[in-house]
PDB file of N, CA and C in Angstrom:
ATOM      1  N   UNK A   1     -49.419 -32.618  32.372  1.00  0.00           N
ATOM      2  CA  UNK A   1     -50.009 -32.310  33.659  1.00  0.00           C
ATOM      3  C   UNK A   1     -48.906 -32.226  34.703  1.00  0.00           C
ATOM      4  N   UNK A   2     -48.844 -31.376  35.710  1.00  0.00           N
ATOM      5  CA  UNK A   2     -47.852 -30.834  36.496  1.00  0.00           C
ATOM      6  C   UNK A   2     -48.509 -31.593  38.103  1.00  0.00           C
ATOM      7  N   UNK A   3     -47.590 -32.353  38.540  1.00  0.00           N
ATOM      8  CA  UNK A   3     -47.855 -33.112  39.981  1.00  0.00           C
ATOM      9  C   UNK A   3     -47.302 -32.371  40.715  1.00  0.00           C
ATOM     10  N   UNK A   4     -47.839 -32.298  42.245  1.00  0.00           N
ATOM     11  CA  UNK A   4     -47.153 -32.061  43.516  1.00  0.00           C
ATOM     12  C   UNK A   4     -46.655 -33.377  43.711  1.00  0.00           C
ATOM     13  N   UNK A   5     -45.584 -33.360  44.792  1.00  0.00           N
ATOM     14  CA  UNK A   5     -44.790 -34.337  45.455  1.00  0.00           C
ATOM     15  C   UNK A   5     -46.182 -35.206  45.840  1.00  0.00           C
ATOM     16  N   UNK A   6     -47.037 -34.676  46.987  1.00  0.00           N
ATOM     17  CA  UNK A   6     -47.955 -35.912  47.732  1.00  0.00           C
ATOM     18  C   UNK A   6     -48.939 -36.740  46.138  1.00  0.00           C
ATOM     19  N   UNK A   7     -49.081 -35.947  45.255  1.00  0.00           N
ATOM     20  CA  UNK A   7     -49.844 -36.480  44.070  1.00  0.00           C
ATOM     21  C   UNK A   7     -49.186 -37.949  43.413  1.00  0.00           C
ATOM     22  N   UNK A   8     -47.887 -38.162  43.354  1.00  0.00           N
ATOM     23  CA  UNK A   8     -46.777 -38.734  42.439  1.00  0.00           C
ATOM     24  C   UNK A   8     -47.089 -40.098  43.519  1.00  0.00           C
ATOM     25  N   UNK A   9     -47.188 -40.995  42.789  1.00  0.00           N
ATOM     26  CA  UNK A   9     -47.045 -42.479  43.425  1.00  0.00           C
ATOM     27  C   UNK A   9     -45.969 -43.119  42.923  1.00  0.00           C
ATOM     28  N   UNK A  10     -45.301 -43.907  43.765  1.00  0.00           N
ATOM     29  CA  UNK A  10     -44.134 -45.085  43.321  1.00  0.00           C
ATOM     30  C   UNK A  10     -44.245 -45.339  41.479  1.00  0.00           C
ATOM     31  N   UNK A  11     -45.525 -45.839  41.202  1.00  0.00           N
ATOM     32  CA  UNK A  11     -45.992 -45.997  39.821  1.00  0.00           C
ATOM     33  C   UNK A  11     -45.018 -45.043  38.610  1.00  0.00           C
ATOM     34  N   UNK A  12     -45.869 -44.231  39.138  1.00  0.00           N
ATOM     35  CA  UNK A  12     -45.843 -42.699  38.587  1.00  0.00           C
ATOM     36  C   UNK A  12     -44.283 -42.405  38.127  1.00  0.00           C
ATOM     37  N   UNK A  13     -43.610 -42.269  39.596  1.00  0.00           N
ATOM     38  CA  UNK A  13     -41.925 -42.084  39.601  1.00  0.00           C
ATOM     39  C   UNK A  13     -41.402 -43.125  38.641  1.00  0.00           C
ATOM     40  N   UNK A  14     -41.967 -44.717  38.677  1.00  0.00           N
ATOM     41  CA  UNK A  14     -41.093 -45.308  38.223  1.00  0.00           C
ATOM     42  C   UNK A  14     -41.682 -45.236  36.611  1.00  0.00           C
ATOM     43  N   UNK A  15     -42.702 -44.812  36.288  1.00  0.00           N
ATOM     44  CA  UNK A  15     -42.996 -44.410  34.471  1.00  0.00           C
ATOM     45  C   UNK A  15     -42.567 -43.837  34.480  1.00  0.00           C
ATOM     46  N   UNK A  16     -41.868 -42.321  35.279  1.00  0.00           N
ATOM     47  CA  UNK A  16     -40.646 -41.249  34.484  1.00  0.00           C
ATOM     48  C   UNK A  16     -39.959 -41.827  34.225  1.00  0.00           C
ATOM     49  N   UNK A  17     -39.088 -42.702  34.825  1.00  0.00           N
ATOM     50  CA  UNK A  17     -37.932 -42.853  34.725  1.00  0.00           C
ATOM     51  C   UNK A  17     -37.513 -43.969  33.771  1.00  0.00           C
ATOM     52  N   UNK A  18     -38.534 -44.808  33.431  1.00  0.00           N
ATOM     53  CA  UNK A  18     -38.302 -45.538  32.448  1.00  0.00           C
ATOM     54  C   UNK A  18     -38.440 -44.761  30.581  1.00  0.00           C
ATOM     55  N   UNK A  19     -39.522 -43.924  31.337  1.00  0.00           N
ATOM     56  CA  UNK A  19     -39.431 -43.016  29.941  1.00  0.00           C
ATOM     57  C   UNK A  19     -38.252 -42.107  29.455  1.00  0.00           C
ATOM     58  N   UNK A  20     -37.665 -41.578  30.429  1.00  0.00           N
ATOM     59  CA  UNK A  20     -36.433 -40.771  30.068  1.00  0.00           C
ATOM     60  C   UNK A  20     -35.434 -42.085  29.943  1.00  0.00           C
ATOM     61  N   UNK A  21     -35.200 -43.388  29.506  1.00  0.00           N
ATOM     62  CA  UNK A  21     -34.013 -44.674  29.469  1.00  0.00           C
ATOM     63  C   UNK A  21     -33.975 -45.114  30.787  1.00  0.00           C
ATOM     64  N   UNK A  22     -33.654 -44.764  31.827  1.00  0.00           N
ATOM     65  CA  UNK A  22     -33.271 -45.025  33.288  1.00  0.00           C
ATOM     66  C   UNK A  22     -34.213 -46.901  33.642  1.00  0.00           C
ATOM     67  N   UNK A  23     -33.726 -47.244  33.779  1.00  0.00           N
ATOM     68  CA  UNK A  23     -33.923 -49.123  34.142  1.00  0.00           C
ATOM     69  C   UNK A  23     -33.251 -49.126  35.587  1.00  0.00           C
ATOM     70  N   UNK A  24     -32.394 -49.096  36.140  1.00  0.00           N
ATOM     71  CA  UNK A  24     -32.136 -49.476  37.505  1.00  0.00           C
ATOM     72  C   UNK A  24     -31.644 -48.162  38.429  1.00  0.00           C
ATOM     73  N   UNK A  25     -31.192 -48.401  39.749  1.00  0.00           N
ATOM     74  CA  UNK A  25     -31.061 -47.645  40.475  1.00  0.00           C
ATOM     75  C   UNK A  25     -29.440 -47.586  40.036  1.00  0.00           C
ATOM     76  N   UNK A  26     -28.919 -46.507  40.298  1.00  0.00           N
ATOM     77  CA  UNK A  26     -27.451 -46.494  40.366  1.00  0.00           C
ATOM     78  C   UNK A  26     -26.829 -47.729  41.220  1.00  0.00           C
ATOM     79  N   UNK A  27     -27.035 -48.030  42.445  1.00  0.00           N
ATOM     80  CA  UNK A  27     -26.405 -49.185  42.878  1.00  0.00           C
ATOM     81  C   UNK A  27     -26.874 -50.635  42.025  1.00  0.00           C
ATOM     82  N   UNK A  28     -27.469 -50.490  41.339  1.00  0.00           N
ATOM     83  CA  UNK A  28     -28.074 -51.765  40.494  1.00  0.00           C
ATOM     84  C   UNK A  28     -29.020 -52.880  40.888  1.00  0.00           C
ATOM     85  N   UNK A  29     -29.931 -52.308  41.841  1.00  0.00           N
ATOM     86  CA  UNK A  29     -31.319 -52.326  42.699  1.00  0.00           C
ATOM     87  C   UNK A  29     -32.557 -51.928  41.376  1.00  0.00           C
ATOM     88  N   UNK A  30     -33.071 -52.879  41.223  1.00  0.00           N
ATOM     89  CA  UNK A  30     -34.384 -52.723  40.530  1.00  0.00           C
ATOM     90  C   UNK A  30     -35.796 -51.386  41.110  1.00  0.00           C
ATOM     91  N   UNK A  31     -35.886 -50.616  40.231  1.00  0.00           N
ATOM     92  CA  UNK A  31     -36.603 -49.876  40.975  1.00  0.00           C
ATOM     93  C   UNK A  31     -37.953 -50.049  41.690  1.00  0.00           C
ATOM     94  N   UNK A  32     -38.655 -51.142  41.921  1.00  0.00           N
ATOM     95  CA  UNK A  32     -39.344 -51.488  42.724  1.00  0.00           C
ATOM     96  C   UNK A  32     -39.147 -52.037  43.762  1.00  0.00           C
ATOM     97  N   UNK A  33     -37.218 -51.948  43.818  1.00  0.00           N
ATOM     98  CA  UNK A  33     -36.987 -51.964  45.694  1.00  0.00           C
ATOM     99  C   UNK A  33     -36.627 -50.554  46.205  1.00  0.00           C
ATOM    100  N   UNK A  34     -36.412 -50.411  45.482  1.00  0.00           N
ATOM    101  CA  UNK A  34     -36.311 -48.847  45.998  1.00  0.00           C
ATOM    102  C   UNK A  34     -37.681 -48.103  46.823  1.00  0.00           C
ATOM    103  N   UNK A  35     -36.954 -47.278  47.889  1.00  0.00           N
ATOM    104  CA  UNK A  35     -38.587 -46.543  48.677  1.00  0.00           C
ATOM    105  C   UNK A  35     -39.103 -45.071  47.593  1.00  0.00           C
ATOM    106  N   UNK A  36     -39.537 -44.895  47.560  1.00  0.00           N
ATOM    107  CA  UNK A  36     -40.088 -43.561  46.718  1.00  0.00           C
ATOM    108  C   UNK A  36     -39.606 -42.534  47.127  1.00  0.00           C
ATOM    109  N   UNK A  37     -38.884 -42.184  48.200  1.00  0.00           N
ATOM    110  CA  UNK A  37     -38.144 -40.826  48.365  1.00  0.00           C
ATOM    111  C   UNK A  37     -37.004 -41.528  47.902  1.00  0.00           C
ATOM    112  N   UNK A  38     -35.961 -42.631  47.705  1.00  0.00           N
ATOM    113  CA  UNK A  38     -35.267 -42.573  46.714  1.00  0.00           C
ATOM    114  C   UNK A  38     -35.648 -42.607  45.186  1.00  0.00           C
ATOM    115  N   UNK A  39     -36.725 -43.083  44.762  1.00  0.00           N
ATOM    116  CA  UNK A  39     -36.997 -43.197  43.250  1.00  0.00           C
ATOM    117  C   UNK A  39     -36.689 -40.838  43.307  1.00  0.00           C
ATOM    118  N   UNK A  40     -37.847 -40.351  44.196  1.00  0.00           N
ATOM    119  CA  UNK A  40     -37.646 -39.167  43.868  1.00  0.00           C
ATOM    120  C   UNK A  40     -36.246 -38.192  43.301  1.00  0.00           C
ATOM    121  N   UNK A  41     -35.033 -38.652  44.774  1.00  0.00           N
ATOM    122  CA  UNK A  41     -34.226 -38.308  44.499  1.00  0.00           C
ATOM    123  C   UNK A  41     -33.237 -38.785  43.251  1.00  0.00           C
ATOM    124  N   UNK A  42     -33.400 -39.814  42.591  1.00  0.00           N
ATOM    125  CA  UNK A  42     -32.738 -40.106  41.166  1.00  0.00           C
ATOM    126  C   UNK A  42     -33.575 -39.423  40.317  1.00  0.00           C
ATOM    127  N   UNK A  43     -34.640 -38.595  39.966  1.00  0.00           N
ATOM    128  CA  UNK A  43     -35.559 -38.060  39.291  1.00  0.00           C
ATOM    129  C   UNK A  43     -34.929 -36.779  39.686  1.00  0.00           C
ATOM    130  N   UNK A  44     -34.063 -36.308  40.536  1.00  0.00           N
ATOM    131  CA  UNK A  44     -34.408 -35.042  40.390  1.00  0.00           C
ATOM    132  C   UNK A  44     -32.490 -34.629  40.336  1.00  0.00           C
ATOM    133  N   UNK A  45     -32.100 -35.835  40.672  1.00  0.00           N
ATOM    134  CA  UNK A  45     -30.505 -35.508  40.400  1.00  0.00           C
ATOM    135  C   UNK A  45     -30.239 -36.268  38.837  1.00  0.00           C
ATOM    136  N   UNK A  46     -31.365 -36.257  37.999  1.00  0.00           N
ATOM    137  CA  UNK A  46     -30.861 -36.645  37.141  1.00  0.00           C
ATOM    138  C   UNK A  46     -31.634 -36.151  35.828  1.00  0.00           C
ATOM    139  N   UNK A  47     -33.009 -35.900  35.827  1.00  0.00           N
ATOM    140  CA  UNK A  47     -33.570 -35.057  35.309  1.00  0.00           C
ATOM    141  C   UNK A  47     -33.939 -33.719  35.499  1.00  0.00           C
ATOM    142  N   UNK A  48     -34.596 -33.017  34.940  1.00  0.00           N
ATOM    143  CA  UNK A  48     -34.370 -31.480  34.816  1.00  0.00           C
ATOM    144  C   UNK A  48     -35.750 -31.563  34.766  1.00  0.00           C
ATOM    145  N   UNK A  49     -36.518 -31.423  35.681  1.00  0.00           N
ATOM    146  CA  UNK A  49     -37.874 -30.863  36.305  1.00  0.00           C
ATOM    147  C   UNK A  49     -37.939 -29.999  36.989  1.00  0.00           C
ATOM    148  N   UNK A  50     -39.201 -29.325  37.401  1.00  0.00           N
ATOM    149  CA  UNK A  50     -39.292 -27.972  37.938  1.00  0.00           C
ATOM    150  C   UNK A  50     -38.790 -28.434  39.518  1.00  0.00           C
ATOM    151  N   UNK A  51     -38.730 -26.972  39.955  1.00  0.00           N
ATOM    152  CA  UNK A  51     -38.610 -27.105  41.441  1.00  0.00           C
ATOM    153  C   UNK A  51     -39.356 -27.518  42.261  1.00  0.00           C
ATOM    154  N   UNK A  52     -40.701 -27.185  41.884  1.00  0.00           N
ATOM    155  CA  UNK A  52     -41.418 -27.246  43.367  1.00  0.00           C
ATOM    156  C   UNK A  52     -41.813 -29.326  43.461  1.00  0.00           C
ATOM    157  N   UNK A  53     -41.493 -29.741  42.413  1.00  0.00           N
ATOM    158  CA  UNK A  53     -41.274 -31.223  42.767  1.00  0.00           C
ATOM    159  C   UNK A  53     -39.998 -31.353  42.931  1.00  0.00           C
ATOM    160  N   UNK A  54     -39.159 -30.863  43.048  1.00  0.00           N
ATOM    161  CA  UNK A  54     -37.686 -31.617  43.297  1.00  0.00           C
ATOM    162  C   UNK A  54     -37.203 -30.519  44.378  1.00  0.00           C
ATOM    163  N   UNK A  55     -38.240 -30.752  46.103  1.00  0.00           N
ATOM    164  CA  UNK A  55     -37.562 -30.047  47.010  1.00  0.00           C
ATOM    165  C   UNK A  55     -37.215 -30.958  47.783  1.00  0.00           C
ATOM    166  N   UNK A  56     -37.553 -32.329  47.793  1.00  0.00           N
ATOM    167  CA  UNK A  56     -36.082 -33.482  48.130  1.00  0.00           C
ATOM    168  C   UNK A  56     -35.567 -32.677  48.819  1.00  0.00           C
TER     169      UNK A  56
END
């Protein structure tokens, strides 16, 4: 199933990213401190998803 940006919850972002390996933030911040426009932007500088979610 294909999300828009407003669809995607914190949740959401942080099940991608555990599913593709990803466990912490690059600075080594647990991703439930992170705000969700950063969870976004590690999702999209690091995986290969479509555009119209990764206009960050």
């Amino acid at each position: 199933m294909f999300y828009t940006q407003d669809q995607v919850d914190k949740d959401q972002l942080i099940d991608a990213l555990l599913q593709n390996e990803l466990y912490k933030m690059p600075d080594g911040r647990q991703f439930y401190e992170a705000s969700e426009e950063e969870l976004e932007l590690l999702i999209c500088s690091t995986l290969d998803l479509p555009d119209a979610f990764c206009s960050v």
